[in-house]
Protein backbone atom coordinates (compact mmCIF):
# COMPACT_ATOMS: atom_id res chain seq x y z
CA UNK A 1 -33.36 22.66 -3.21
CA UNK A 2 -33.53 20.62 -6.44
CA UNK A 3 -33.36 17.12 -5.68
CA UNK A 4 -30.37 16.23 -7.89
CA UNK A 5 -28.35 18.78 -6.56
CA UNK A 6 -29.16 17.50 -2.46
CA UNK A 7 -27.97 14.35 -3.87
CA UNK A 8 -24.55 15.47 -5.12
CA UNK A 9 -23.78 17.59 -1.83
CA UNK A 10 -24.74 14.11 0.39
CA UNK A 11 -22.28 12.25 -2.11
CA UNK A 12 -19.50 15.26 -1.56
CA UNK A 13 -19.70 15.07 2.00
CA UNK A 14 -19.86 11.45 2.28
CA UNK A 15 -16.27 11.66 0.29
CA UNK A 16 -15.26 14.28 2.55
CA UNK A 17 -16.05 12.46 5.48
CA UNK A 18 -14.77 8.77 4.74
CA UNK A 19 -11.39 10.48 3.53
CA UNK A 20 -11.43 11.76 6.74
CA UNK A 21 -11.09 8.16 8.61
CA UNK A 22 -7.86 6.70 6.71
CA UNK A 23 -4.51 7.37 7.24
CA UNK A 24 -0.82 6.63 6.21
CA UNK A 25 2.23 4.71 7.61
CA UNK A 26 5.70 6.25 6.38
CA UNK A 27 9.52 5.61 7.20
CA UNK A 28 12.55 4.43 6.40
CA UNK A 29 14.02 0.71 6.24
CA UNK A 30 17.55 0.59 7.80
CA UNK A 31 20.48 -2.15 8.66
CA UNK A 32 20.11 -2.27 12.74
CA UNK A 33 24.06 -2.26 12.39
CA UNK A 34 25.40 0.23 10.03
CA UNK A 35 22.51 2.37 10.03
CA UNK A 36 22.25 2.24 5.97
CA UNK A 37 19.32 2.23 4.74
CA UNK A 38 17.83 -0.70 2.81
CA UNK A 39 16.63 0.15 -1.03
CA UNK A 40 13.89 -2.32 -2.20
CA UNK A 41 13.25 -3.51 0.97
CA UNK A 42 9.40 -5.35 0.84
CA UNK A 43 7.07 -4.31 3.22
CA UNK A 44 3.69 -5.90 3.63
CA UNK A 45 0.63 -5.57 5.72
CA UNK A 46 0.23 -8.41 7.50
CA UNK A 47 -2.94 -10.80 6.91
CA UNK A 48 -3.13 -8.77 3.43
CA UNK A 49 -1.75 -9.31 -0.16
CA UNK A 50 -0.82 -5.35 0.01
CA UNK A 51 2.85 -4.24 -0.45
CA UNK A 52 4.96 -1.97 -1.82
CA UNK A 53 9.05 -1.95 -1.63
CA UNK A 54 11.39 1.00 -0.56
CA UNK A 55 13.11 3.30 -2.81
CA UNK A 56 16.53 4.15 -2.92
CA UNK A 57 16.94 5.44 -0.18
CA UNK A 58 14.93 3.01 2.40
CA UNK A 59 11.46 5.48 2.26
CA UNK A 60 8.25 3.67 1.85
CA UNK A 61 4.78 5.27 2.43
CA UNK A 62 1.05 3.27 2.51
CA UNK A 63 -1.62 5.59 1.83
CA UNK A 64 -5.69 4.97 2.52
CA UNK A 65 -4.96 3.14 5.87
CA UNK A 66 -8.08 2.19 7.98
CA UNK A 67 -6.98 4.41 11.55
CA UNK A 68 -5.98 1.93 14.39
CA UNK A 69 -2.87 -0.52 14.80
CA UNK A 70 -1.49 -1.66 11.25
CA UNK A 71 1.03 -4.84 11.79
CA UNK A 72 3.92 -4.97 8.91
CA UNK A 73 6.51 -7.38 7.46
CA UNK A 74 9.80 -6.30 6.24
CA UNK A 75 11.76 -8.82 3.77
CA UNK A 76 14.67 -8.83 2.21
CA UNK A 77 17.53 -10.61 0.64
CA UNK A 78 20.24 -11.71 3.40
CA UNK A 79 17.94 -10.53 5.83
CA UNK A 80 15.92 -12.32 8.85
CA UNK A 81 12.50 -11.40 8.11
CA UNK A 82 11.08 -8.69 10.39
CA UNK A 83 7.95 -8.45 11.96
């Protein structure tokens, strides 16, 4: 097998392979009360800098997770902050 070619297959399955080991966290930001949910509700990963907020209808989703126990923070406005 030509040389160059080897290469690219490693490289594919080394991309196959580390896309294997991440993961996602997904749900839904609600009031504990009412049950609403919470539009642009910030959630962060906590120890990181990473966030995103919730849409409109209290959905968030992190994608390219490192598999094992994630720890979040949810903020926002009128709110106690959530751990």
């Amino acid at each position: 097998m030509n040389k160059k070619y080897f290469f690219i297959l490693i490289f594919l399955l080394y991309g196959l392979i580390s896309h294997a080991q991440v993961g996602g966290l997904k749900g839904f930001v609600v009031d504990a009360e009412n049950g609403q949910s919470i539009p642009r509700a910030t959630i962060v990963l906590k120890g990181t800098q990473r966030g995103i907020a919730t849409n409109e209808n209290g959905y968030f989703f992190f994608q390219k997770l490192p598999h094992g126990p994630v720890s979040i923070i949810i903020r926002f406005i009128g709110y106690k902050e959530k751990n």
